[in-house]
Protein backbone atom coordinates (compact mmCIF):
# COMPACT_ATOMS: atom_id res chain seq x y z
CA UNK A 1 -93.96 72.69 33.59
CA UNK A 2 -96.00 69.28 33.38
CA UNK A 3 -95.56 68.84 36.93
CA UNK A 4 -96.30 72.61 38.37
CA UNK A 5 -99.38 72.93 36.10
CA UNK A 6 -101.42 69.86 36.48
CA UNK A 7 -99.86 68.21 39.83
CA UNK A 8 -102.10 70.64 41.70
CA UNK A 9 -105.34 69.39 40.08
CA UNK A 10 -105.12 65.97 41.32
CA UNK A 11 -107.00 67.67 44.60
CA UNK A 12 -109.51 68.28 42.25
CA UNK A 13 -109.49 65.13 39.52
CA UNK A 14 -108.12 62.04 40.06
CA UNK A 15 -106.41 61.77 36.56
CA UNK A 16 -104.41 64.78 37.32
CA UNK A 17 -102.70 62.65 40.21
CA UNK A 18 -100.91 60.84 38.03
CA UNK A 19 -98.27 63.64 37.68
CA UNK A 20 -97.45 63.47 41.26
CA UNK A 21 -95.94 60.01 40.63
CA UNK A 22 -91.94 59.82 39.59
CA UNK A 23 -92.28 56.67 37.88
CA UNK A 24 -95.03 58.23 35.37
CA UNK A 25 -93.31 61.49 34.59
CA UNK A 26 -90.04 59.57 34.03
CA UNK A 27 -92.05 57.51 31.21
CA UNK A 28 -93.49 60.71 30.18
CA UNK A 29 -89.84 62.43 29.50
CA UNK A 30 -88.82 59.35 28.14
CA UNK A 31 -91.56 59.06 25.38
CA UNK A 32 -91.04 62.82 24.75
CA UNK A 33 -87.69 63.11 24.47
CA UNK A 34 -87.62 60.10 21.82
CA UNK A 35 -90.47 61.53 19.43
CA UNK A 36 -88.42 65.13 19.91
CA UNK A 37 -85.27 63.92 18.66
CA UNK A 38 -87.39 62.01 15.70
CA UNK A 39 -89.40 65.20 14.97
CA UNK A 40 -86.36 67.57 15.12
CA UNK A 41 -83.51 65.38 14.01
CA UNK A 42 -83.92 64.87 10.40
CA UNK A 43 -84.30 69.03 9.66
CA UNK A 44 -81.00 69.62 12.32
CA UNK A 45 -79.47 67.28 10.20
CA UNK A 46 -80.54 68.42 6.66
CA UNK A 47 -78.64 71.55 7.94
CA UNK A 48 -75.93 70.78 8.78
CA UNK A 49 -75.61 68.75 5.96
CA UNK A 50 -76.59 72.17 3.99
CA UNK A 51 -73.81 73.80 5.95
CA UNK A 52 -71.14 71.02 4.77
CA UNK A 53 -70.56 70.97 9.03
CA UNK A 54 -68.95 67.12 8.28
CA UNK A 55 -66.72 64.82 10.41
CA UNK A 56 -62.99 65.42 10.15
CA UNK A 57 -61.38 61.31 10.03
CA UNK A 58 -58.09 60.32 11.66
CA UNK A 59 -55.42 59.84 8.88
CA UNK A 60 -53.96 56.94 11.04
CA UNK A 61 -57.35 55.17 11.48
CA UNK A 62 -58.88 52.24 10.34
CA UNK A 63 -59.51 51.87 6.38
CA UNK A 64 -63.00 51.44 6.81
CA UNK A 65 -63.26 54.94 8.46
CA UNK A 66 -62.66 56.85 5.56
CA UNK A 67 -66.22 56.51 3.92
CA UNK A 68 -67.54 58.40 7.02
CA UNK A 69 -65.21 61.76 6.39
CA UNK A 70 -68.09 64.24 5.90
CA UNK A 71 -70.66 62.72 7.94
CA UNK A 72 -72.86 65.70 9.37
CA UNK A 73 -71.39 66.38 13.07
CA UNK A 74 -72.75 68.53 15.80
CA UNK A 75 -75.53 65.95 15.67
CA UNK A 76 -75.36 66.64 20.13
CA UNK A 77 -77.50 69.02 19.37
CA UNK A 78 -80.24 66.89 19.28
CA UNK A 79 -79.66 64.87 22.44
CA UNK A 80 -79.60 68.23 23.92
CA UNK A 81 -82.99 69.16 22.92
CA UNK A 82 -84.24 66.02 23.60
CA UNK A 83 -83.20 66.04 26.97
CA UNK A 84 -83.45 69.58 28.01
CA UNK A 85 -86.79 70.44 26.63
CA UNK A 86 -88.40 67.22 28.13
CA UNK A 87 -86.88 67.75 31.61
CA UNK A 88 -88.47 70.94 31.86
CA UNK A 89 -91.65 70.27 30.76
CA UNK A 90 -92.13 67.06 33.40
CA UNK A 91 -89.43 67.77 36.36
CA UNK A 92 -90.42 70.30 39.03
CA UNK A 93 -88.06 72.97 38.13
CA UNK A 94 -87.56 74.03 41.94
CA UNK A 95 -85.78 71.11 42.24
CA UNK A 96 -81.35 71.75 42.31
CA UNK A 97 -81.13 67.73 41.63
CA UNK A 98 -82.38 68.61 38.18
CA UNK A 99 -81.30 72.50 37.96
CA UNK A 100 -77.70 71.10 38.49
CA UNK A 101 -77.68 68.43 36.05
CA UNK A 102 -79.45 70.27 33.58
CA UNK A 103 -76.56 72.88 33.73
CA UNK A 104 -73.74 70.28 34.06
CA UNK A 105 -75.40 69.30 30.68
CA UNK A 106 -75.85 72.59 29.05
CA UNK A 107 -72.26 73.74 30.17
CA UNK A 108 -70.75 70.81 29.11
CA UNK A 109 -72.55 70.99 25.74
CA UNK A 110 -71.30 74.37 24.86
CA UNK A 111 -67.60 73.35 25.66
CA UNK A 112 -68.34 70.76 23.38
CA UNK A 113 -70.58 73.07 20.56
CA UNK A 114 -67.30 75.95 20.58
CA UNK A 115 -64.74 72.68 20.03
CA UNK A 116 -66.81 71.10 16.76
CA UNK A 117 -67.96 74.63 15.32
CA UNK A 118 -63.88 75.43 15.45
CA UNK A 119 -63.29 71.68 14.18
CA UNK A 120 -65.59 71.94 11.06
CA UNK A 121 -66.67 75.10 10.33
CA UNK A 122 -63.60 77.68 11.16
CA UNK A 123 -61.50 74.68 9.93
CA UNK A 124 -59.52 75.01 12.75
CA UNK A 125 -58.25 71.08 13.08
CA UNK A 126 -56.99 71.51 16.20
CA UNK A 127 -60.79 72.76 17.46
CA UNK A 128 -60.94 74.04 20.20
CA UNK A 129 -57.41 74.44 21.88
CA UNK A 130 -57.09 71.84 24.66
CA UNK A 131 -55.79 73.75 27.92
CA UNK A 132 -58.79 75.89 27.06
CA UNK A 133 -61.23 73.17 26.74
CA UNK A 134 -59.70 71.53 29.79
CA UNK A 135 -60.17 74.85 31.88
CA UNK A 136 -64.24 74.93 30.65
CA UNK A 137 -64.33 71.47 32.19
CA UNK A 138 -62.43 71.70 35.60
CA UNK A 139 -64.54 75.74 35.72
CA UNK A 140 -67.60 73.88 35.95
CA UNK A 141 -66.07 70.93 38.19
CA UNK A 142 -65.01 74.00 40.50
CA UNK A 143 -68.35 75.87 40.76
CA UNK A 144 -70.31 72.62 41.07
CA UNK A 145 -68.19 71.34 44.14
CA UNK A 146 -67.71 74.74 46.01
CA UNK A 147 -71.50 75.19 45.64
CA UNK A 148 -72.45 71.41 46.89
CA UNK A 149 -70.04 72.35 49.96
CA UNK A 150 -71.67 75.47 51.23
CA UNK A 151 -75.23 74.86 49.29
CA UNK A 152 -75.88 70.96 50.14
CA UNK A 153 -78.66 69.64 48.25
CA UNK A 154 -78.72 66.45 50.94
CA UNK A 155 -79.29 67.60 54.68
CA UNK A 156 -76.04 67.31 55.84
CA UNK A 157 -77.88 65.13 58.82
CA UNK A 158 -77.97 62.72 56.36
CA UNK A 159 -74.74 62.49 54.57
CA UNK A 160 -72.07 65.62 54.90
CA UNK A 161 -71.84 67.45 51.99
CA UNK A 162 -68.50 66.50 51.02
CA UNK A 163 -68.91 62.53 51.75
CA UNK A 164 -69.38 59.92 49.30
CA UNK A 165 -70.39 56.23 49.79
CA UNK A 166 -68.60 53.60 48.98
CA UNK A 167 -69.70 50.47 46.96
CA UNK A 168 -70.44 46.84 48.40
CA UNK A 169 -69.90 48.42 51.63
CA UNK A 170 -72.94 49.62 53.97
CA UNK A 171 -73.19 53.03 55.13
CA UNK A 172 -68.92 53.30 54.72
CA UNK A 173 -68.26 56.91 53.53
CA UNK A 174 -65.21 58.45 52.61
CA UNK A 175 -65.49 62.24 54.04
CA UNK A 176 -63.05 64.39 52.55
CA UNK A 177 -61.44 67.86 53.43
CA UNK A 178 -63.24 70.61 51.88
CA UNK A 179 -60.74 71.79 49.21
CA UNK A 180 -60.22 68.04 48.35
CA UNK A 181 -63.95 67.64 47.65
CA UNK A 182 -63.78 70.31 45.35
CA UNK A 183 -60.84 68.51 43.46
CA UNK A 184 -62.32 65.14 43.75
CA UNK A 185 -65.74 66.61 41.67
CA UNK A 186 -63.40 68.39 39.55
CA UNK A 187 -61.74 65.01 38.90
CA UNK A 188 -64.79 63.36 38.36
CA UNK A 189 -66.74 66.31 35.58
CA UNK A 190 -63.52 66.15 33.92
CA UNK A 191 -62.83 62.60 34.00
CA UNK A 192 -66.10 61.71 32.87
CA UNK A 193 -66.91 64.33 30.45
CA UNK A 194 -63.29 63.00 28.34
CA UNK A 195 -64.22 59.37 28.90
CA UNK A 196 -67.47 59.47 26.76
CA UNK A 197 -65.95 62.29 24.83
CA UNK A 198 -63.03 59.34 23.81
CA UNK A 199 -65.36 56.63 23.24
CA UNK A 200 -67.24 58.34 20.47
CA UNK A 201 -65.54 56.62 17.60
CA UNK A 202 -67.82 54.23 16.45
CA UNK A 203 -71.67 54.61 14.62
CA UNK A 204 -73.81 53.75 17.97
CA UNK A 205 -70.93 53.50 20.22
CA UNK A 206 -71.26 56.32 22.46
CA UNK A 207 -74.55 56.75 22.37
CA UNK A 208 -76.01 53.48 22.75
CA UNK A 209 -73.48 52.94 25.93
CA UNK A 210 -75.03 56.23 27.32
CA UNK A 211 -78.08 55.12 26.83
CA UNK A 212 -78.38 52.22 28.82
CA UNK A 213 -75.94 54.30 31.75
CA UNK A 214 -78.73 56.67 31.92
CA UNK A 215 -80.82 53.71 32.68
CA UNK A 216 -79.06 52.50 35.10
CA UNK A 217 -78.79 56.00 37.07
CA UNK A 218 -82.59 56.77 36.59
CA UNK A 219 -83.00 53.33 38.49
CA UNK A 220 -80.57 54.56 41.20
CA UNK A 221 -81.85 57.65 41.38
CA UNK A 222 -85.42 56.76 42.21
CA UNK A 223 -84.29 54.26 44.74
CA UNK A 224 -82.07 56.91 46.54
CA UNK A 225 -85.31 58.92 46.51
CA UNK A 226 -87.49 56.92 48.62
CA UNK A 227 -87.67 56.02 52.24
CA UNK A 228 -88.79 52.79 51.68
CA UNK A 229 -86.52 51.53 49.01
CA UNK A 230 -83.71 52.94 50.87
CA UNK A 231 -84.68 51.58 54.45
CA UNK A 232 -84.71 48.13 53.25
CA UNK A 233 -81.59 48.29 51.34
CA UNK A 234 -79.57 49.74 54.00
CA UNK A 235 -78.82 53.15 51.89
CA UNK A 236 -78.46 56.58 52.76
CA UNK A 237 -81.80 58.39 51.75
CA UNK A 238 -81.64 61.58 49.49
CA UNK A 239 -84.69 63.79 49.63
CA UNK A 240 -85.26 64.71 46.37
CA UNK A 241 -83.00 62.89 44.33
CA UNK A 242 -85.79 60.60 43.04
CA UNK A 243 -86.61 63.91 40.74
CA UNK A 244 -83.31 63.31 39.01
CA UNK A 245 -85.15 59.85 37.24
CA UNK A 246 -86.83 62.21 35.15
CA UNK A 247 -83.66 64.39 34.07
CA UNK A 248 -82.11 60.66 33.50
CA UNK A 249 -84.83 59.19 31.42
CA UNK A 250 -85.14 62.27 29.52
CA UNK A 251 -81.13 61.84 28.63
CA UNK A 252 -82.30 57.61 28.38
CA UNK A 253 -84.86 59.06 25.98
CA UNK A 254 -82.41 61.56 23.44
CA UNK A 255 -79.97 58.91 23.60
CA UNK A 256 -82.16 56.32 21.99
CA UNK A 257 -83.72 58.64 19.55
CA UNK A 258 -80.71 59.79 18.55
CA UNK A 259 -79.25 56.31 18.05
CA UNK A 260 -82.32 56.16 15.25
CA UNK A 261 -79.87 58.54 12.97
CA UNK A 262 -76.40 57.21 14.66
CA UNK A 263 -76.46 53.56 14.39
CA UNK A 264 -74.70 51.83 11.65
CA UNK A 265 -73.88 53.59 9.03
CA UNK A 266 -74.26 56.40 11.26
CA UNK A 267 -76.46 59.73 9.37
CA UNK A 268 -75.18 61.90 12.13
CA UNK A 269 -71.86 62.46 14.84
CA UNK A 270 -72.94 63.79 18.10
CA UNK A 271 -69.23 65.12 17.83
CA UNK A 272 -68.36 67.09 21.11
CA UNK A 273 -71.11 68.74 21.52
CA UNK A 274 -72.76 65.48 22.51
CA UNK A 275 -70.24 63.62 24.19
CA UNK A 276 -69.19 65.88 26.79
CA UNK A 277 -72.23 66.52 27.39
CA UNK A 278 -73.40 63.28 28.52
CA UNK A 279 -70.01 62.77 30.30
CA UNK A 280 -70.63 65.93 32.16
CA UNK A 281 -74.31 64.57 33.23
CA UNK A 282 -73.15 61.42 34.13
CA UNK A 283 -70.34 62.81 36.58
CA UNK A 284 -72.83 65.09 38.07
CA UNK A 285 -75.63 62.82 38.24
CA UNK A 286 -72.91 60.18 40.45
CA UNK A 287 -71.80 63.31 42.63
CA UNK A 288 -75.66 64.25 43.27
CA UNK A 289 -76.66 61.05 44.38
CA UNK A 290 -73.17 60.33 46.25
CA UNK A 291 -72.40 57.78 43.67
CA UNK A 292 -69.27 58.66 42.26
CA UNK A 293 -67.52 55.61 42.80
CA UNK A 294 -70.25 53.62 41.52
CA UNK A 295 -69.73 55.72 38.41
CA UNK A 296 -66.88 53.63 37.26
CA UNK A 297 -68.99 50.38 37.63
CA UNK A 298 -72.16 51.74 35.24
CA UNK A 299 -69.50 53.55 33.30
CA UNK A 300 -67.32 50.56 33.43
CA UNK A 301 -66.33 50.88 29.15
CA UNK A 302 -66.15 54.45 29.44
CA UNK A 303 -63.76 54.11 31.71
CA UNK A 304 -62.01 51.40 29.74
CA UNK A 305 -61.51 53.23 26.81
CA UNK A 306 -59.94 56.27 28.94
CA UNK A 307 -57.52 53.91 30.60
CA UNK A 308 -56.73 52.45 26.78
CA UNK A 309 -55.45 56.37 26.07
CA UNK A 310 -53.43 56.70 29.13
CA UNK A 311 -51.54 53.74 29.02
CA UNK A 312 -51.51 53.79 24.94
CA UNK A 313 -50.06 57.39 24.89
CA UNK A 314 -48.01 57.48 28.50
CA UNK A 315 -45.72 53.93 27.51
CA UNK A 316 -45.73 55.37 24.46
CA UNK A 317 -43.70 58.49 25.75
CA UNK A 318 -41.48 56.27 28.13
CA UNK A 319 -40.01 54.32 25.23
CA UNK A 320 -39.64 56.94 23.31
CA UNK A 321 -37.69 58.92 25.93
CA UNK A 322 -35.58 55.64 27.00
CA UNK A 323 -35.57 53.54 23.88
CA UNK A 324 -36.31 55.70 20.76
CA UNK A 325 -38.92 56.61 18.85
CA UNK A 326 -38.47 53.32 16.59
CA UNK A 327 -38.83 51.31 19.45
CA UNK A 328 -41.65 53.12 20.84
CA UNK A 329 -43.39 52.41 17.47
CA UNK A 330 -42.86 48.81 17.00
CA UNK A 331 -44.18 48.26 21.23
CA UNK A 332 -47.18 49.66 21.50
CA UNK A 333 -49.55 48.51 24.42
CA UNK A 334 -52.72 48.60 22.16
CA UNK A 335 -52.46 48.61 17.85
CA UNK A 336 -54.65 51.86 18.59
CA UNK A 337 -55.82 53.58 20.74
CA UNK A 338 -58.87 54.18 22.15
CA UNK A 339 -59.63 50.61 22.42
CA UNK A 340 -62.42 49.97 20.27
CA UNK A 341 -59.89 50.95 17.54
CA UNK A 342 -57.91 48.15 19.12
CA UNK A 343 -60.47 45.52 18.23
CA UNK A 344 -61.13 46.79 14.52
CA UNK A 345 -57.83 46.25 13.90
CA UNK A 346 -57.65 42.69 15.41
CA UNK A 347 -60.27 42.47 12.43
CA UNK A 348 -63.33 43.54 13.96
CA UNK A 349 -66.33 44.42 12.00
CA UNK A 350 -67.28 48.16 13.36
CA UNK A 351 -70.79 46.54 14.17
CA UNK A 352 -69.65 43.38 16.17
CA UNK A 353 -67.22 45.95 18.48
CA UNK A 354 -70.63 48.05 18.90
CA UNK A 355 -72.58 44.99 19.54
CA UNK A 356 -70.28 43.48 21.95
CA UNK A 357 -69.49 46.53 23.96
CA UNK A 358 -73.11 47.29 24.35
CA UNK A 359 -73.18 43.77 25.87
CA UNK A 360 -70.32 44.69 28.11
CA UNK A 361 -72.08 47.71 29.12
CA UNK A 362 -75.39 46.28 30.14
CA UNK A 363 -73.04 43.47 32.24
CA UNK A 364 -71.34 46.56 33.79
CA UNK A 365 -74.96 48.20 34.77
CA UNK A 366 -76.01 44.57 36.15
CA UNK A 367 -73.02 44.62 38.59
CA UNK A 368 -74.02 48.07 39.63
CA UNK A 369 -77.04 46.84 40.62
CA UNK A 370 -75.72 43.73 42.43
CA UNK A 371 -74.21 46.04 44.82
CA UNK A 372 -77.46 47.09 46.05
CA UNK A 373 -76.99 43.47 47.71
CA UNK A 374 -74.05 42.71 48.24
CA UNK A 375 -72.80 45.05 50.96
């Protein structure tokens, strides 16, 4: 809105010019979306706290966990805000960079809202049935991938439509059938959108690890966006991607000012509504700017913590089937899974596994960036 309004006056007023520049609207979304989630946070939370709307905890989880059964959820609802409300007031909304990741987001989100209102407030335990949650997820991984085949957002003189580049590697694309593209986005909303959606475990985890992702694709995304960046890195340019720093800084933005009320001990759970969410941004931000490999890099924990699941739960069902369920008991791969619950059971303080993942991310974002270089 930002952007349409006072863009055009910079013919006019010099000041007004200032809205023309990425970089400036991108700290502009970022400073908005922050004060939002401070100025609307503490009443979404009184109500839900009104509503009794509190966290169900695992009976198998750690001891310390149990203090936290009742702990408002839903709290996604603010990142939401915060990062919908400031995208559209400083993003040109012409743009399908931003249209599409604002509706990954939004789709995402009400997956995740229908899941956490069945969870707490139906008392449903189960939520929202999983085949059915799974089908929201690969639905939008469908629409998104059949409409970026036959509606490019990238001249497809640049980069095909259903290419993708390849890390460390320069100008190396992997093109892919049609119908396979469409799976391979599928793969990647879904994929994503689960990963975060598993991580959320911890006060701070999930959100503080999105936070400095959404960093590290706003930093991407205006480098894909210019001519000049991309021309001296060796990159494929992406007219118009560079809008998509503003959608990400916005998300950079709710993130952090909902890690105000989430960090240790945590006021609010973004529950589902949040976390798939942000997992359905990220995969779509990675498939808009042809990224999606580079989305297990920045989402290098994310990804951890999904592979701690699979291997937890699928050697789990082996030795069961060949051994016994005793046996599959006592030989676990991880003492629990996801893995964070691994480490507070090695004995762990809930803050030090925050602290040191958030490390771990950041080192994961820094390698992403190395392969700007080293191609």
């Amino acid at each position: 809105m930002f952007y349409h309004l006072l863009a055009p006056l910079g013919k006019h007023h010099i000041l007004f010019n200032l809205f023309n520049y990425i970089s400036f609207r991108a700290a502009g979304a970022t400073v908005t979306a922050i004060l939002l989630a401070f100025l609307v946070g503490p009443a979404i939370i009184r109500r839900l706290r009104a509503r009794k709307i509190g966290q169900v905890i695992r009976a198998e989880g750690p001891a310390s966990h149990a203090g936290k059964r009742g702990t408002p959820t839903m709290g996604g609802v603010i990142i939401l805000l915060s990062t919908v409300v400031p995208t559209l007031l400083w993003a040109p909304l012409n743009n399908r960079f931003v249209l599409f990741a604002l509706l990954a987001t939004l789709w995402m989100g009400a997956i995740g809202f229908v899941d956490d209102y069945l969870k707490v407030v139906e008392g449903k335990s189960r939520g929202l049935v999983a085949k059915w949650k799974l089908a929201g997820q690969v639905s939008f991984g469908l629409v998104l991938g059949t409409l970026l085949l036959y509606f490019p957002v990238v001249p497809s003189d640049t980069i095909p439509a259903s290419a993708t580049t390849v890390p460390f590697f320069k100008f190396v694309i992997v093109v892919f059938a049609p119908w396979l593209y469409v799976a391979f986005v599928t793969t990647v909303i879904t994929g994503s959108s689960n990963a975060v959606n598993l991580t959320d475990g911890l006060d701070g985890l999930a959100t503080g690890l999105s936070a400095i992702a959404a960093g590290a694709f706003a930093l991407f995304a205006y480098i894909f966006g210019r001519v000049d960046s991309t021309t001296y890195l060796n990159l494929f340019y992406l007219p118009g991607a560079g809008e998509l720093t503003i959608f990400c800084a916005a998300l950079l933005g709710g993130c952090l000012g909902f890690l105000w009320f989430n960090a240790h001990p945590a006021q609010v759970f973004m529950g589902d509504t949040g976390s798939l969410a942000l997992g359905g941004a990220f995969g779509t931000v990675s498939i808009l700017l042809k990224a999606e490999f580079l989305l297990l890099i920045i989402g290098g924990i994310f990804v951890a913590e999904a592979v701690s699941v699979i291997l937890q739960t699928s050697v789990y069902r082996w030795y069961k089937r060949s051994r016994g369920k005793e046996y599959a008991d006592n030989h676990r791969v991880f003492r629990m899974a996801p893995l964070h619950h691994h480490f507070e059971k090695l004995g762990w303080h809930e803050s030090t596994v925050v602290t040191r993942f958030y490390i771990l991310g950041i080192f994961c974002a820094m390698v992403a960036f190395a392969t700007l270089k080293l191609r």
